[in-house]
C-alpha atoms as a PDB file:
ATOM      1  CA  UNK A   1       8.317  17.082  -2.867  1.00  0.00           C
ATOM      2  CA  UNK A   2      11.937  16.012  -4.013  1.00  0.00           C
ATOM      3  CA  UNK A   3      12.725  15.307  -0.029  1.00  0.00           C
ATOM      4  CA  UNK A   4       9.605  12.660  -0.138  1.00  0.00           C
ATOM      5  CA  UNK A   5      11.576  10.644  -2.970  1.00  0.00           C
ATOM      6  CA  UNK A   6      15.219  10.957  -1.692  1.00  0.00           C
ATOM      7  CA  UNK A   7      13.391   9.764   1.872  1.00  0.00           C
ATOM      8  CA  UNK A   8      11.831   6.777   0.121  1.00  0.00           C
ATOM      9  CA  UNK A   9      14.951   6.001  -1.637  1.00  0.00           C
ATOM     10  CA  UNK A  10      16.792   6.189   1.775  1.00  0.00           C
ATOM     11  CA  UNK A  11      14.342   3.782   3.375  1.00  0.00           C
ATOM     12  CA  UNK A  12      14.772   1.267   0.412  1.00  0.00           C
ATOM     13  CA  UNK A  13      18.502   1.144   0.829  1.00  0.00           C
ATOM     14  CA  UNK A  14      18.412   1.051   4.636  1.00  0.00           C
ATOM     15  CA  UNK A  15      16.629  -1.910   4.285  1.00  0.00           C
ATOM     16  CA  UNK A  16      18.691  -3.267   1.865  1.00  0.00           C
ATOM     17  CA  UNK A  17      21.749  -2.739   4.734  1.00  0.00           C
ATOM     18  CA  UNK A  18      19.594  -4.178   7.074  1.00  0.00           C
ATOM     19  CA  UNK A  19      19.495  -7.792   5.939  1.00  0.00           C
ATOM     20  CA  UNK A  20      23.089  -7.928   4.882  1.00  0.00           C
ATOM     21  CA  UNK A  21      24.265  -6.586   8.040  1.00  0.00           C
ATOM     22  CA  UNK A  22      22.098  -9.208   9.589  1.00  0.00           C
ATOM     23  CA  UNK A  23      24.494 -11.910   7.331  1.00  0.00           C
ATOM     24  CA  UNK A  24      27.247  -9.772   7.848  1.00  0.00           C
ATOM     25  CA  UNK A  25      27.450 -10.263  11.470  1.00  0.00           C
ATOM     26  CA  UNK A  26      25.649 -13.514  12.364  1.00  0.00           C
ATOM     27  CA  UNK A  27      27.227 -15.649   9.704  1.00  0.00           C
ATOM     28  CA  UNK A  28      30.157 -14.281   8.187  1.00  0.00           C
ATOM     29  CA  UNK A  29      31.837 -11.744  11.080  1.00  0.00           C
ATOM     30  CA  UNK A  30      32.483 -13.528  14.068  1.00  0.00           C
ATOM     31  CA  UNK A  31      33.332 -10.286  16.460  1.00  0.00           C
ATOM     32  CA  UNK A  32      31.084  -7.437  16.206  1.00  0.00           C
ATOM     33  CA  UNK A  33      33.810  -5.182  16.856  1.00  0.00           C
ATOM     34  CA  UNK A  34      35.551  -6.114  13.877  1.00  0.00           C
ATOM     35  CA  UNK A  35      32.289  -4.524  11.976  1.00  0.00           C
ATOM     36  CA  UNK A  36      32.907  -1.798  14.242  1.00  0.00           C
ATOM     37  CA  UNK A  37      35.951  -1.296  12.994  1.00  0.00           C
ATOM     38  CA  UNK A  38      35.032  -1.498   9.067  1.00  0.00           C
ATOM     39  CA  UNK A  39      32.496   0.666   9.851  1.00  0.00           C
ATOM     40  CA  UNK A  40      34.602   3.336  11.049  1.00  0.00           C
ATOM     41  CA  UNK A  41      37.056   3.212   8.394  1.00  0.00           C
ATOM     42  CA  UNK A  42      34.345   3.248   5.912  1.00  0.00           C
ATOM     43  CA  UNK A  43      32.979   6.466   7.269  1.00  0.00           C
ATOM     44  CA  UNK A  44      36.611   8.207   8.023  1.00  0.00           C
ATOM     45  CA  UNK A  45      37.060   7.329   4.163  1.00  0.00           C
ATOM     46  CA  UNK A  46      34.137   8.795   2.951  1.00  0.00           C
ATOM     47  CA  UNK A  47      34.000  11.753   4.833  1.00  0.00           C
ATOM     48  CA  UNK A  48      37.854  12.413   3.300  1.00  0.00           C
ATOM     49  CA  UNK A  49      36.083  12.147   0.219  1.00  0.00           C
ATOM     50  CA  UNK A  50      33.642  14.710   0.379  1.00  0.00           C
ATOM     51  CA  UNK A  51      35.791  16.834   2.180  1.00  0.00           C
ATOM     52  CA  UNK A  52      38.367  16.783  -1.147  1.00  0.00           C
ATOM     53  CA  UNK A  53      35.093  17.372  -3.237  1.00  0.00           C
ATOM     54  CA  UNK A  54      32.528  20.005  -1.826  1.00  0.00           C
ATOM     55  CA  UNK A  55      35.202  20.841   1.556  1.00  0.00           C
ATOM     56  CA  UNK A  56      33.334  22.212   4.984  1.00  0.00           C
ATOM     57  CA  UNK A  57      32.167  25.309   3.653  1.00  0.00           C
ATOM     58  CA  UNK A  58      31.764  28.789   5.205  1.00  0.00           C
ATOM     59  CA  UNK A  59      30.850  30.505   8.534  1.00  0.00           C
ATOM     60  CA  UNK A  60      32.073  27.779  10.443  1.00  0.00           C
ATOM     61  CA  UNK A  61      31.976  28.170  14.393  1.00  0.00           C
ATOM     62  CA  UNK A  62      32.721  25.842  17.249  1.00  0.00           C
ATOM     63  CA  UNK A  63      28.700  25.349  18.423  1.00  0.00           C
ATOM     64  CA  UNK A  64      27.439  24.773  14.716  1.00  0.00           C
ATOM     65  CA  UNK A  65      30.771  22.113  14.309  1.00  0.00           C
ATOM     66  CA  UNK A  66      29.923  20.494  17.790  1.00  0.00           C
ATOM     67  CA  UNK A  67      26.155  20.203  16.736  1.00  0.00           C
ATOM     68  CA  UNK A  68      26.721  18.217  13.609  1.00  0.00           C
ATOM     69  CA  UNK A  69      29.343  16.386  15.683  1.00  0.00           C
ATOM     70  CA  UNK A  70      27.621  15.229  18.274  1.00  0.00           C
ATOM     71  CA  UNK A  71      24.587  13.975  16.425  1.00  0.00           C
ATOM     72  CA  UNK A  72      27.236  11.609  14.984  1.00  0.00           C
ATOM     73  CA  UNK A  73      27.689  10.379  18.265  1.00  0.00           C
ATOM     74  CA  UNK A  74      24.042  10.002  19.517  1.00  0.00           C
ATOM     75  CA  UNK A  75      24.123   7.972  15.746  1.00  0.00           C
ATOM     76  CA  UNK A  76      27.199   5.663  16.401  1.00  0.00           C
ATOM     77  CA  UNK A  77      26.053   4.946  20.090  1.00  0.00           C
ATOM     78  CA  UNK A  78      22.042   4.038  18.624  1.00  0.00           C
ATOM     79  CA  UNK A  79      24.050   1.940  15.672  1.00  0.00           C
ATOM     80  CA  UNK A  80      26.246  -0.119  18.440  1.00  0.00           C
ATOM     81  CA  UNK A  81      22.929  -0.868  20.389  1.00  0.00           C
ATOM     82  CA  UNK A  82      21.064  -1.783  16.944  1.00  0.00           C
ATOM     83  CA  UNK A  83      23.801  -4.353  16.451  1.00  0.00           C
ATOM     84  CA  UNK A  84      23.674  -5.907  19.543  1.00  0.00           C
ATOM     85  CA  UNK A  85      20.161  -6.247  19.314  1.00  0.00           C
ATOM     86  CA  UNK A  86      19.666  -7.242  15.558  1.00  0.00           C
ATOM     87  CA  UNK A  87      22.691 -10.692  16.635  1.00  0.00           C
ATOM     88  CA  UNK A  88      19.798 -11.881  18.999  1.00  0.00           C
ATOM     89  CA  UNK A  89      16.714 -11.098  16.548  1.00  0.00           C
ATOM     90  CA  UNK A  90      15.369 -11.159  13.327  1.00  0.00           C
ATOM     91  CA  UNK A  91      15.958  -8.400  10.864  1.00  0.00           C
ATOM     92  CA  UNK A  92      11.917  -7.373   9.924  1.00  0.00           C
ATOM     93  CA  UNK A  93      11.661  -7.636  13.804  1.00  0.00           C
ATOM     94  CA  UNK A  94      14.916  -4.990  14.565  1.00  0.00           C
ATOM     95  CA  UNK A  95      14.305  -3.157  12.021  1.00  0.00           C
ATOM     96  CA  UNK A  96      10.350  -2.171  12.760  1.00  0.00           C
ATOM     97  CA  UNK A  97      11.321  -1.495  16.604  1.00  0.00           C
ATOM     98  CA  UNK A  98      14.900   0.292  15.669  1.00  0.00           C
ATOM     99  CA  UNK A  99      12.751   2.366  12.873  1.00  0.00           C
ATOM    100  CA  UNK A 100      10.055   3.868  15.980  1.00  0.00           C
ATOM    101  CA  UNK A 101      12.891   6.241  16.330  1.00  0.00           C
ATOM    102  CA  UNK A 102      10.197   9.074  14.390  1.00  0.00           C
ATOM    103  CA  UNK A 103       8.215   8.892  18.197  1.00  0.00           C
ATOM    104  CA  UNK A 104      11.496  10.314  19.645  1.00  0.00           C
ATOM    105  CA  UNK A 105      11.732  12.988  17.322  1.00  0.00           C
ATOM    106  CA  UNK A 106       8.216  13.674  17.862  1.00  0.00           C
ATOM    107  CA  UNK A 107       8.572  13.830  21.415  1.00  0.00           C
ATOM    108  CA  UNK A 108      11.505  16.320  20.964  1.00  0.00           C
ATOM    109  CA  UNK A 109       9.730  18.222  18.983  1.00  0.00           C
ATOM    110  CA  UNK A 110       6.463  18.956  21.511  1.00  0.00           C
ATOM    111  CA  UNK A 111       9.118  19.315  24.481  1.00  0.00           C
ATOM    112  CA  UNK A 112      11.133  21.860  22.331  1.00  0.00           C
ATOM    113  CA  UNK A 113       8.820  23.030  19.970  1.00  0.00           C
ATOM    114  CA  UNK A 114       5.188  23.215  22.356  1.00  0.00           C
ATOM    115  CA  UNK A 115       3.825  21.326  19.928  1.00  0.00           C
ATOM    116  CA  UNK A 116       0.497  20.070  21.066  1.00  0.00           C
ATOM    117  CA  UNK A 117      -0.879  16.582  20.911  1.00  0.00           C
ATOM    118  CA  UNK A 118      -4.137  15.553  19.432  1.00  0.00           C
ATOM    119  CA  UNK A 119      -6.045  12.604  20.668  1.00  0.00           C
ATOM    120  CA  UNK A 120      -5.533  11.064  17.223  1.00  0.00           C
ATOM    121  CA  UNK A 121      -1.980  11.502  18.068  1.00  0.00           C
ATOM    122  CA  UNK A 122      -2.352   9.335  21.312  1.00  0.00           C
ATOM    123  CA  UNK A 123      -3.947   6.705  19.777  1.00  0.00           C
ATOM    124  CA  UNK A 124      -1.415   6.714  17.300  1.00  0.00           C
ATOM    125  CA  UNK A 125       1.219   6.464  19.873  1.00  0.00           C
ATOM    126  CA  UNK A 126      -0.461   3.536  21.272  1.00  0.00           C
ATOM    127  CA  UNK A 127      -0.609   1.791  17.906  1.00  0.00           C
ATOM    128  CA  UNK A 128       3.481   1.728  17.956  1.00  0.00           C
ATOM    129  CA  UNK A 129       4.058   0.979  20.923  1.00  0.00           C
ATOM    130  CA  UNK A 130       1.706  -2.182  20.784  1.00  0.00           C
ATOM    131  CA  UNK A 131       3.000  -2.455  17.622  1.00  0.00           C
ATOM    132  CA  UNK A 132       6.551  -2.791  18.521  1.00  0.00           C
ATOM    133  CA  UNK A 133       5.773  -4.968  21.629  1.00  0.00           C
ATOM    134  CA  UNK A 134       3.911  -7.792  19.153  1.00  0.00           C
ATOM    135  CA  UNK A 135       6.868  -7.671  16.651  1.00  0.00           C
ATOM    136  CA  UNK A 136       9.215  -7.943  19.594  1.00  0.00           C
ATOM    137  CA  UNK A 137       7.886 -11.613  20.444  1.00  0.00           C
ATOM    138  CA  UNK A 138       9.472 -14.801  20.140  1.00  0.00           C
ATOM    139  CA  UNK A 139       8.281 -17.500  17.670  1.00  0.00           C
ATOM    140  CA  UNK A 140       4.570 -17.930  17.820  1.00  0.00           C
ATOM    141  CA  UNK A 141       3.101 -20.584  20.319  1.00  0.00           C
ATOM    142  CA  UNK A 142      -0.134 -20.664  22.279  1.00  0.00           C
ATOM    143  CA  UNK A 143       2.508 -20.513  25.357  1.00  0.00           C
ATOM    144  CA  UNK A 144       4.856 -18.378  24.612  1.00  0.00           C
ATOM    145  CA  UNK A 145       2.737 -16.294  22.098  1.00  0.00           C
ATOM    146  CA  UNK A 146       3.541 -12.926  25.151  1.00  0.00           C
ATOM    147  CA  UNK A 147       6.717 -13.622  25.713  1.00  0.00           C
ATOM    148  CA  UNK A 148       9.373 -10.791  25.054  1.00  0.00           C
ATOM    149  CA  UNK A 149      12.404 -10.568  22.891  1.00  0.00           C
ATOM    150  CA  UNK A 150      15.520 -10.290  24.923  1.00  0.00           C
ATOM    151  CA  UNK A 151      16.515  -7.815  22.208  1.00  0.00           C
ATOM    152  CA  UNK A 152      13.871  -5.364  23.005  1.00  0.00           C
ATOM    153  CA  UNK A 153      15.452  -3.087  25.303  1.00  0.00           C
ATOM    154  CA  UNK A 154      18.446  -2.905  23.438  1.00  0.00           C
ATOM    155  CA  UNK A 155      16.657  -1.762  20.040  1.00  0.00           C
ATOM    156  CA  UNK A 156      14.328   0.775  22.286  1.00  0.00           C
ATOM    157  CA  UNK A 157      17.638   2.196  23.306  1.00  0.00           C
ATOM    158  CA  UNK A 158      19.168   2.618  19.915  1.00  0.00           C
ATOM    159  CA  UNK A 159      16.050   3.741  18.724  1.00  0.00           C
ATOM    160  CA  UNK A 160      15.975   6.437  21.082  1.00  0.00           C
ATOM    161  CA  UNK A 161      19.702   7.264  20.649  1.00  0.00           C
ATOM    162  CA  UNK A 162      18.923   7.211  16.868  1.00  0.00           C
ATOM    163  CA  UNK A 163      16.059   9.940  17.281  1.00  0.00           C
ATOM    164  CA  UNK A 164      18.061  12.304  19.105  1.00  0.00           C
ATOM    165  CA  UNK A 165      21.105  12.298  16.794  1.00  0.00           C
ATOM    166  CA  UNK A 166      18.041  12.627  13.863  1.00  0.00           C
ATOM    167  CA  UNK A 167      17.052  15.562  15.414  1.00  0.00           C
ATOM    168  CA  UNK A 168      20.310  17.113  16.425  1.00  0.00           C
ATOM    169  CA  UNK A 169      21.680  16.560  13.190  1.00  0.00           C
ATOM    170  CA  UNK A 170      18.572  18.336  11.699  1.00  0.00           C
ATOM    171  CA  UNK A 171      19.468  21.114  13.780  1.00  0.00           C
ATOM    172  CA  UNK A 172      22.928  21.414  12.214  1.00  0.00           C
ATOM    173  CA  UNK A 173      21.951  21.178   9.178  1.00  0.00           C
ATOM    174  CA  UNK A 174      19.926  24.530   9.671  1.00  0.00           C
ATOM    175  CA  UNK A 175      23.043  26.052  10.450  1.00  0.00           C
ATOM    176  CA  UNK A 176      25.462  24.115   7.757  1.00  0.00           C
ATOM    177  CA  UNK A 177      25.678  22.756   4.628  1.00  0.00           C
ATOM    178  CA  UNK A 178      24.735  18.744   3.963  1.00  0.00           C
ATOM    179  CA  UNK A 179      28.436  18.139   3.344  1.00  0.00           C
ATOM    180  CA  UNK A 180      30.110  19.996   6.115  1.00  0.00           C
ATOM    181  CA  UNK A 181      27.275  17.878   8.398  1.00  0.00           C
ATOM    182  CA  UNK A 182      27.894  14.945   6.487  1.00  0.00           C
ATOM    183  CA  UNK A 183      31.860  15.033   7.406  1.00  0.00           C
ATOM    184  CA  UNK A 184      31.010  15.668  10.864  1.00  0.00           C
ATOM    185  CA  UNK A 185      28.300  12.971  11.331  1.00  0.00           C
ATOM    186  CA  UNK A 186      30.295  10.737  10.281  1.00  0.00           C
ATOM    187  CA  UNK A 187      33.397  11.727  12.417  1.00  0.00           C
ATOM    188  CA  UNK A 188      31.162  11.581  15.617  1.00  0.00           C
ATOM    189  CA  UNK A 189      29.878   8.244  14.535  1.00  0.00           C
ATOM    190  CA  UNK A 190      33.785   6.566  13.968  1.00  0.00           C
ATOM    191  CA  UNK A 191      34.459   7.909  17.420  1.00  0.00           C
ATOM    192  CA  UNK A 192      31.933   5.609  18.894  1.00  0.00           C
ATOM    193  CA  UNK A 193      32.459   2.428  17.160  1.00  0.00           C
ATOM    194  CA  UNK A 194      36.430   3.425  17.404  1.00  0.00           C
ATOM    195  CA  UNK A 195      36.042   2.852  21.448  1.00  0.00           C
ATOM    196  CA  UNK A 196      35.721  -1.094  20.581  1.00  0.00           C
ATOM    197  CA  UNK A 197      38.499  -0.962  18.363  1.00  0.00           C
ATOM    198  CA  UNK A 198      41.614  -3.661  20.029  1.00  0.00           C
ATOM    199  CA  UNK A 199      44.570  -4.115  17.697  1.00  0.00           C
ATOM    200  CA  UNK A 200      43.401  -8.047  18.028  1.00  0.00           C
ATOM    201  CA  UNK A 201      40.673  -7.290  15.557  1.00  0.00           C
ATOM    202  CA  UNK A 202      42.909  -6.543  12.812  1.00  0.00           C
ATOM    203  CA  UNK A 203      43.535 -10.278  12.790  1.00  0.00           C
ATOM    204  CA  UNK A 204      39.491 -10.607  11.739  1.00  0.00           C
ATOM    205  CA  UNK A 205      39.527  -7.968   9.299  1.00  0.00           C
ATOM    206  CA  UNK A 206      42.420  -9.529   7.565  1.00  0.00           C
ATOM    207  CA  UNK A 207      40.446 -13.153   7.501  1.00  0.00           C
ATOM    208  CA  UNK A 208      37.356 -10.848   6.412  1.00  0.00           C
ATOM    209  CA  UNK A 209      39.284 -10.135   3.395  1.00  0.00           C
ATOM    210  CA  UNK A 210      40.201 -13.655   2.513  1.00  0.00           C
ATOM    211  CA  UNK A 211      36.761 -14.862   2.571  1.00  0.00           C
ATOM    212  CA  UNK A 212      35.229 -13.854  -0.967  1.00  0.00           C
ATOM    213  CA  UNK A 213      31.577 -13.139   0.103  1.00  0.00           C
ATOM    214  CA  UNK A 214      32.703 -11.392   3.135  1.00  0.00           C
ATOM    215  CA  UNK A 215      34.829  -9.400   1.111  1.00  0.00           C
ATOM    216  CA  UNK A 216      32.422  -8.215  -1.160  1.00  0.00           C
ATOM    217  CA  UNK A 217      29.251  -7.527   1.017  1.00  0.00           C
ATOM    218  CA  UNK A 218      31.725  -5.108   3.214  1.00  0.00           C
ATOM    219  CA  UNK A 219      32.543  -3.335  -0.157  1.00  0.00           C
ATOM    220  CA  UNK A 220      29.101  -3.098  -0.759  1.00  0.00           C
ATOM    221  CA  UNK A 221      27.451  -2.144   2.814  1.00  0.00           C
ATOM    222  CA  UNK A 222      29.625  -0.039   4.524  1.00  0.00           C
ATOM    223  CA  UNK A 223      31.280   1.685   1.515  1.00  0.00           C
ATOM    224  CA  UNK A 224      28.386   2.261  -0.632  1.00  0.00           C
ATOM    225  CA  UNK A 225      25.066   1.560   0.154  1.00  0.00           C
ATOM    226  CA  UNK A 226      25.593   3.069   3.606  1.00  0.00           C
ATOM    227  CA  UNK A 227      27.169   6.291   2.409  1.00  0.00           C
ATOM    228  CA  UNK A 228      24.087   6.621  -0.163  1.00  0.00           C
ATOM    229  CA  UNK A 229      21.537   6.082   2.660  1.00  0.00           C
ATOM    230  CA  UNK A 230      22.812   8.402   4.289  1.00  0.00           C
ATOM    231  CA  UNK A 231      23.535  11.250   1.537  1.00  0.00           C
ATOM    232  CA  UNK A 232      19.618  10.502   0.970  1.00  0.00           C
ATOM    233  CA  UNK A 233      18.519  10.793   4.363  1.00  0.00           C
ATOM    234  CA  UNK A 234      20.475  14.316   5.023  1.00  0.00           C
ATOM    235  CA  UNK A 235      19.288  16.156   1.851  1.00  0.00           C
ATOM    236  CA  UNK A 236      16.040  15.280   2.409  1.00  0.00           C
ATOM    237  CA  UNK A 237      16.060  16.294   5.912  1.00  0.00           C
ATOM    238  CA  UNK A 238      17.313  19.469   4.676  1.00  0.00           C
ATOM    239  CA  UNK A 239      15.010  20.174   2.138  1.00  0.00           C
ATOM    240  CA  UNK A 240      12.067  19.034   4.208  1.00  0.00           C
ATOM    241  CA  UNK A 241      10.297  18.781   7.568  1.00  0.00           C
ATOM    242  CA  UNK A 242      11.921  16.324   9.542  1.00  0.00           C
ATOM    243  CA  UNK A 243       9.134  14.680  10.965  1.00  0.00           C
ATOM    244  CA  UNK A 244       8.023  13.740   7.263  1.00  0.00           C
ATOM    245  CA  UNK A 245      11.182  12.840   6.485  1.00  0.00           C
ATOM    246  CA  UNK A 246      11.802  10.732   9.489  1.00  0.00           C
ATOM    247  CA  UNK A 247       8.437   8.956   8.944  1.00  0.00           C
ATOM    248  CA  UNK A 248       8.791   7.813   5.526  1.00  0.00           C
ATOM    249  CA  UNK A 249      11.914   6.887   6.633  1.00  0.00           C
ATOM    250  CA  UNK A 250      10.557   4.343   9.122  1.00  0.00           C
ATOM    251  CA  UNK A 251       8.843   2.993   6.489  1.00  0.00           C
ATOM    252  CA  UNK A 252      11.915   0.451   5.991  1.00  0.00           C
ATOM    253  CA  UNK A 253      10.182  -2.557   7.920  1.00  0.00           C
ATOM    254  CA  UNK A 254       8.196  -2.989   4.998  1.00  0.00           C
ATOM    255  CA  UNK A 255      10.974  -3.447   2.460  1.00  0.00           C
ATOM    256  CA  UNK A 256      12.571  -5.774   4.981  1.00  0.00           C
ATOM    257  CA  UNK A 257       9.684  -7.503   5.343  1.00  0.00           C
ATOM    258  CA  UNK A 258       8.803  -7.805   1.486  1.00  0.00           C
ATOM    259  CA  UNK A 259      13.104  -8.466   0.440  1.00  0.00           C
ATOM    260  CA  UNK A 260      13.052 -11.071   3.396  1.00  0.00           C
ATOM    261  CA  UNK A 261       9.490 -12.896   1.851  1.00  0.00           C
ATOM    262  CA  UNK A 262      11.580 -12.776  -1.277  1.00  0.00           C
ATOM    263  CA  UNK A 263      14.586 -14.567  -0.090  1.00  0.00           C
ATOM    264  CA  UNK A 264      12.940 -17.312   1.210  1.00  0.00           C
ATOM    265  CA  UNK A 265      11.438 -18.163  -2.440  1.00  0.00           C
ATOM    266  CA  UNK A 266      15.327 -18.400  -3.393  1.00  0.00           C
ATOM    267  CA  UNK A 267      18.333 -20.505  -1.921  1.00  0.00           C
ATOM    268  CA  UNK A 268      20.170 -17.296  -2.142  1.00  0.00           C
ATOM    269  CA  UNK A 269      20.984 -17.174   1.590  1.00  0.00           C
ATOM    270  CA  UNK A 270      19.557 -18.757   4.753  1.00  0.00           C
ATOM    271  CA  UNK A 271      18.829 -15.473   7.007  1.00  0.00           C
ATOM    272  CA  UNK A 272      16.995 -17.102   9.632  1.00  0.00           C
ATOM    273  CA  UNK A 273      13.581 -15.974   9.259  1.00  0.00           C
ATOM    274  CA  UNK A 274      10.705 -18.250  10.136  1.00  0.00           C
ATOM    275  CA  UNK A 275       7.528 -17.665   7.614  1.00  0.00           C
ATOM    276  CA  UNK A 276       5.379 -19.975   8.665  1.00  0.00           C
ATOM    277  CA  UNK A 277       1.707 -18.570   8.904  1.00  0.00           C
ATOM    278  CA  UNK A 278       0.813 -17.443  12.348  1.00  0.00           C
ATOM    279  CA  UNK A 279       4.227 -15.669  11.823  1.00  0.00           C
ATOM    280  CA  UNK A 280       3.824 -14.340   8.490  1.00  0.00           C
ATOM    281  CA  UNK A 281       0.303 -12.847  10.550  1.00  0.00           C
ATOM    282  CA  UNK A 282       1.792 -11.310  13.538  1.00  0.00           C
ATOM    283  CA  UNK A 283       4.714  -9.732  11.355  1.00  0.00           C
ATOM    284  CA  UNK A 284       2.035  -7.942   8.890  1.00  0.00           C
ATOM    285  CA  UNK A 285      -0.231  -6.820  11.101  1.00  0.00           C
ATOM    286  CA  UNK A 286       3.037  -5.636  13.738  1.00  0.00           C
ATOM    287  CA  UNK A 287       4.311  -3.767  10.479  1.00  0.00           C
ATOM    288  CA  UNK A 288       1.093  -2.275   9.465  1.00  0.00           C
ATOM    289  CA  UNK A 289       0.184  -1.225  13.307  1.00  0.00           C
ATOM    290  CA  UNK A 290       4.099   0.587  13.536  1.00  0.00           C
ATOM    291  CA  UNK A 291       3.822   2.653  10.217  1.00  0.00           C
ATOM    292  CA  UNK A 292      -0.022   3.477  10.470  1.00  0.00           C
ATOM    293  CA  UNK A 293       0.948   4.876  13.793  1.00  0.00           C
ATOM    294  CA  UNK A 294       4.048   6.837  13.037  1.00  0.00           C
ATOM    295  CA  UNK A 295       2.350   8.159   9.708  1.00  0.00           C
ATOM    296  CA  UNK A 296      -0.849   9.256  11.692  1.00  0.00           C
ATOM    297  CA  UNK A 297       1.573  10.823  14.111  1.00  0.00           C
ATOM    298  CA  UNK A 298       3.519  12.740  11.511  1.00  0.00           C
ATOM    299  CA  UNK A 299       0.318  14.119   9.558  1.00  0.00           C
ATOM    300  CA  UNK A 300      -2.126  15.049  12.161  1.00  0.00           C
END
């Protein structure tokens, strides 16, 4: 059960990322791209590194390369999308309806698999969907207690693009070895965010790395805790069954949730997360109906 822990350990530090990419690029970035832009470099950097460590290994072929590869891509295009979104809403909200991406998978898996669904299964379906619809809402009011997020659609999307690169990349890593898929992830992912890249934005990376904070928290996300997500996330998946692994995974909103709770006790940082009651209600019971669905889904 080693792939259960390196899963849970993957989910913790995603939502770690989560919140200080939420202060990364509301409060101290003031062009996404720019964060494009570290991003990329980050994961060009790191994928040098394990290159000069573990290199791509053998039996190496264009389809197997091209797999891992263009999971990277589905990745990058899912991450763009969750960015978008997560500048327009609050980080427990994102992250719950970004992390549904364990339906996709699910759904790839009965269209490519014949895998057949229960009724347990259904109603578990149902349970994240509503699920993702109630923590999609705008701040609680009698009024405007059914009114949508305008972020949804963009967080569906990356969410879907997420689960397909989860499950392509879990096909290349039947044919490859973690680092070999690793580099090429990574690589697929760069040349996404790398399409937003203008040689203006090296004039907000520069003032990036005047301002102290800033400084430090894009040491720390994208060249660090990112990289370690990630290395989590892919030896798990090869160890285990991706749809576990993908589902405890998705368990992130929680630790969002619970670090965000946290943070409010403190002055540490204003992150823009109202916790009055009714909210506090509709953002436990939101969390509790997206993981009890995606867990039923992945066990039954």
């Amino acid at each position: 059960m080693d792939w259960a822990i390196l899963s849970l350990f993957s989910s913790i530090t995603l939502s770690i990322i989560i919140i200080l990419d939420k202060r990364l690029i509301s409060v101290k970035i003031d062009r996404i791209e720019a964060y494009y832009a570290w991003l990329a470099l980050s994961m060009l950097f790191i994928s040098g590194f394990v290159y000069l460590i573990w290199g791509f290994g053998d039996n190496l072929n264009f389809t197997k390369l091209l797999t891992a590869y263009g999971g990277g891509l589905f990745w990058g295009a899912g991450l763009v999308l969750f960015f978008l979104g997560v500048k327009k809403e609050e980080a427990s909200r994102a992250a719950a309806i970004f992390q549904t991406f364990p339906l996709f998978v699910f759904l790839f898996a009965v269209t490519f698999l014949g895998e057949n669904i229960l009724l347990i299964q259904m109603i578990a379906i149902v349970s994240i969907v509503v699920g993702a619809a109630m923590i999609s809402l705008g701040k609680v009011s009698l009024k405007g207690i059914f009114k949508p997020s305008k972020a949804l659609p963009l967080l569906v999307f990356a969410s879907f693009f997420v689960g397909v690169g989860f499950f392509v990349n879990k096909l290349a890593l039947d044919m490859l070895p973690v680092a070999t898929v690793y580099i090429f992830r990574a690589i697929g992912m760069a040349t996404t965010l790398l399409v937003f890249f203008r040689p203006s934005l090296l004039f907000e990376m520069f003032k990036n790395m005047k301002d102290t904070e800033t400084r430090n928290l894009l040491i720390l996300n994208p060249f660090i805790l990112a990289p370690l997500a990630v290395a989590f996330m892919m030896n798990a998946t090869s160890r285990g069954p991706v749809s576990l692994v993908s589902v405890i995974i998705a368990t992130s909103p929680m630790f969002v949730f619970l670090f965000t709770v946290g943070l409010s006790k403190t002055k540490l940082w204003r992150i823009g997360e109202p916790l009055v009651k009714d909210v506090l209600l509709v953002k436990g019971v939101s969390v509790g109906m997206i993981v009890a669905g995606i867990i039923i889904l992945q066990i039954t």
